[in-house]
C-alpha atoms as a PDB file:
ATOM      1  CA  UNK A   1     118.354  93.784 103.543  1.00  0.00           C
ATOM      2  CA  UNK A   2     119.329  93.845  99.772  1.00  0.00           C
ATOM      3  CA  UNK A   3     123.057  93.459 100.882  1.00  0.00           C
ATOM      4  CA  UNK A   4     121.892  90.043 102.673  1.00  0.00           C
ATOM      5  CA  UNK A   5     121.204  88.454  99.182  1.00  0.00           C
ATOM      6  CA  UNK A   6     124.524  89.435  98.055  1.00  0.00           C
ATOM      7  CA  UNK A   7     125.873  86.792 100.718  1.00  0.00           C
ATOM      8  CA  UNK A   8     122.696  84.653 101.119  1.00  0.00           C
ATOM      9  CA  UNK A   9     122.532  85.532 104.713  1.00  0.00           C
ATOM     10  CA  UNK A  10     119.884  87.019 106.612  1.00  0.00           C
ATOM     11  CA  UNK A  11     117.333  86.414 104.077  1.00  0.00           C
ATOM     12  CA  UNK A  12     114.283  83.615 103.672  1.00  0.00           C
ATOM     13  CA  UNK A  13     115.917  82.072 100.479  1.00  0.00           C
ATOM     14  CA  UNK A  14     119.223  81.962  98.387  1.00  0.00           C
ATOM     15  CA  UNK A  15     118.370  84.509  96.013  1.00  0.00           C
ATOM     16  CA  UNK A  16     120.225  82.168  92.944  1.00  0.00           C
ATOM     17  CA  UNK A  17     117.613  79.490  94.173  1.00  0.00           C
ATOM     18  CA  UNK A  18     114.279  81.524  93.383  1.00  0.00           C
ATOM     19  CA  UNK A  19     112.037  79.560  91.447  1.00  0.00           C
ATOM     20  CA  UNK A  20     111.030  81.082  88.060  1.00  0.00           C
ATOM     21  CA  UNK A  21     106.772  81.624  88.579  1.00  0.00           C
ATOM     22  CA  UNK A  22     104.316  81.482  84.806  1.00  0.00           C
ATOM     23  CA  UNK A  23     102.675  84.583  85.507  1.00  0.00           C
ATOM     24  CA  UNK A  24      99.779  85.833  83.418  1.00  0.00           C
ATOM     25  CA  UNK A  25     101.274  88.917  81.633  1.00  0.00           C
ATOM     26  CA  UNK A  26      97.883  90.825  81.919  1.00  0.00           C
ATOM     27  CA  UNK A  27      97.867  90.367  86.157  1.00  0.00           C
ATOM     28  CA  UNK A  28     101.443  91.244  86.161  1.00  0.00           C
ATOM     29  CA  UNK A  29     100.546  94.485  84.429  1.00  0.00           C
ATOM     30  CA  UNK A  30      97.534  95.387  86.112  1.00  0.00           C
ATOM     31  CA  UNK A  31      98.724  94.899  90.033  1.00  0.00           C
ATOM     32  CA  UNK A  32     102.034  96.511  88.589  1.00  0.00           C
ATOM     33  CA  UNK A  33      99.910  99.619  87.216  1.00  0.00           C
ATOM     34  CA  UNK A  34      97.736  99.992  89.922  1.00  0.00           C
ATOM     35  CA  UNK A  35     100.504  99.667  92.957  1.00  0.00           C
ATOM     36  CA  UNK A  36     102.727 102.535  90.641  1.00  0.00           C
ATOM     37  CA  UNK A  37      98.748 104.306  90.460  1.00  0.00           C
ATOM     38  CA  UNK A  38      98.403 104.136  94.227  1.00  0.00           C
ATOM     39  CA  UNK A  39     101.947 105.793  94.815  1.00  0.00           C
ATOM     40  CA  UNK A  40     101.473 108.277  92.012  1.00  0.00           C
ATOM     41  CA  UNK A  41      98.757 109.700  94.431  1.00  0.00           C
ATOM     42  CA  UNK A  42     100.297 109.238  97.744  1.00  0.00           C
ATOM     43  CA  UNK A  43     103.322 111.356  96.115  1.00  0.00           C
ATOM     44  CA  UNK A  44     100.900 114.030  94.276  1.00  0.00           C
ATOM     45  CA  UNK A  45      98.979 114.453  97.495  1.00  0.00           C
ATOM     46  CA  UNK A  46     101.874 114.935  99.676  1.00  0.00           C
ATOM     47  CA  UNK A  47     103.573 117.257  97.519  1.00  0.00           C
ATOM     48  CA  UNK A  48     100.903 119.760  97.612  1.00  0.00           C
ATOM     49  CA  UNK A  49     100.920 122.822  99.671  1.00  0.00           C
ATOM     50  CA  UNK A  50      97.777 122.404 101.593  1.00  0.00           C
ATOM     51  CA  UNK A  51      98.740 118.961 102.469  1.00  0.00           C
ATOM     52  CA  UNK A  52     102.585 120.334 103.819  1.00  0.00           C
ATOM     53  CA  UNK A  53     100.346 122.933 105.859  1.00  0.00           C
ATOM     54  CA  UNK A  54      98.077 120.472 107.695  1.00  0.00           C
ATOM     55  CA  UNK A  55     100.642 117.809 107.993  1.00  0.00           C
ATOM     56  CA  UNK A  56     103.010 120.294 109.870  1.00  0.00           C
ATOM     57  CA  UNK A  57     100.066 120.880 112.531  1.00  0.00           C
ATOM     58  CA  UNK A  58     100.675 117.559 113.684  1.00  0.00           C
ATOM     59  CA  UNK A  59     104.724 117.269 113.283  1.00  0.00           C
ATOM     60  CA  UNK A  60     107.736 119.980 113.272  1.00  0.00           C
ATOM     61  CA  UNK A  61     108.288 121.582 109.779  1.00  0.00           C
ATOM     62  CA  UNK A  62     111.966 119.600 110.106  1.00  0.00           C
ATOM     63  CA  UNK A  63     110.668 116.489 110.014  1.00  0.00           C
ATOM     64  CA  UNK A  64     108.204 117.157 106.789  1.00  0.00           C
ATOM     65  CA  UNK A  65     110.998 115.638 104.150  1.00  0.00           C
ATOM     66  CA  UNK A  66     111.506 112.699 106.463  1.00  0.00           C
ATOM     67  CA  UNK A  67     108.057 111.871 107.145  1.00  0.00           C
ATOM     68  CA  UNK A  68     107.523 111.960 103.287  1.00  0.00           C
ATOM     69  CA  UNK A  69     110.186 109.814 102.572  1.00  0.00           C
ATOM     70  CA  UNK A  70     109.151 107.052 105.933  1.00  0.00           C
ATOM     71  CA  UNK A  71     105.663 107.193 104.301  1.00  0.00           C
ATOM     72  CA  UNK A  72     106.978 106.615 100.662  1.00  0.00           C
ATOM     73  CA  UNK A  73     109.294 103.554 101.981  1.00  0.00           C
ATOM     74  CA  UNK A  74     106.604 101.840 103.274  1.00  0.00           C
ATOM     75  CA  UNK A  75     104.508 102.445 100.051  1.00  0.00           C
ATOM     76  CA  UNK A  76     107.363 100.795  98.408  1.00  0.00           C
ATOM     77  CA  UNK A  77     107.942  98.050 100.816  1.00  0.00           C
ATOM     78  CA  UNK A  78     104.010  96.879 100.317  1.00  0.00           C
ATOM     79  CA  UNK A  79     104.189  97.304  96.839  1.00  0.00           C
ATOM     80  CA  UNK A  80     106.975  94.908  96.874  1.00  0.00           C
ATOM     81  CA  UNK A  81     105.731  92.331  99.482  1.00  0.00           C
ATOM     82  CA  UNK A  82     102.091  92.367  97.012  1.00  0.00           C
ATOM     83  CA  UNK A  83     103.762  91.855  94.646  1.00  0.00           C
ATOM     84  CA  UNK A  84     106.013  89.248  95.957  1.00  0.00           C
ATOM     85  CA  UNK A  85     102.728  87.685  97.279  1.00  0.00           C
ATOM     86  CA  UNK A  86     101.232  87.701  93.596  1.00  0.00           C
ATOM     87  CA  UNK A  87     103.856  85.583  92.158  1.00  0.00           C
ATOM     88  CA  UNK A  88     103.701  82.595  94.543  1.00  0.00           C
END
């Protein structure tokens, strides 16, 4: 999707358009700290041994790296849409 803002297509707004939001500079760093917090863990967590052992009960050891990385994305992606969210 980031290539859609390149040529305003695809995408709920022209980019060049956004309006500029007053956001409290204390908010902004507290729902910025605690979304980075709250992936911090996720990626601790799912680095660990004992989590690679149960979570490879469930899936094939092949797909370990890419369920990591599906799971991170869509840490990312909320992070980003909350955010997003906080500024309107």
């Amino acid at each position: 999707m980031p290539v859609g803002f390149v040529g305003n297509f695809a995408v709920p707004r022209d980019h060049g358009r956004c309006v500029r939001v007053a956001v409290d500079g204390q908010r902004a760093a507290r729902s910025t700290s605690a979304l980075l917090g709250i992936f911090a863990v996720q990626h601790s967590v799912m680095a660990r041994p004992f989590f690679k052992r149960w979570l490879t009960r469930f899936i094939p050891e092949s797909a370990e790296r890419s369920t990591y990385v599906l799971f991170s994305s869509a840490r990312v992606d909320r992070a980003v849409r909350l955010l997003a969210a906080a500024r309107r």
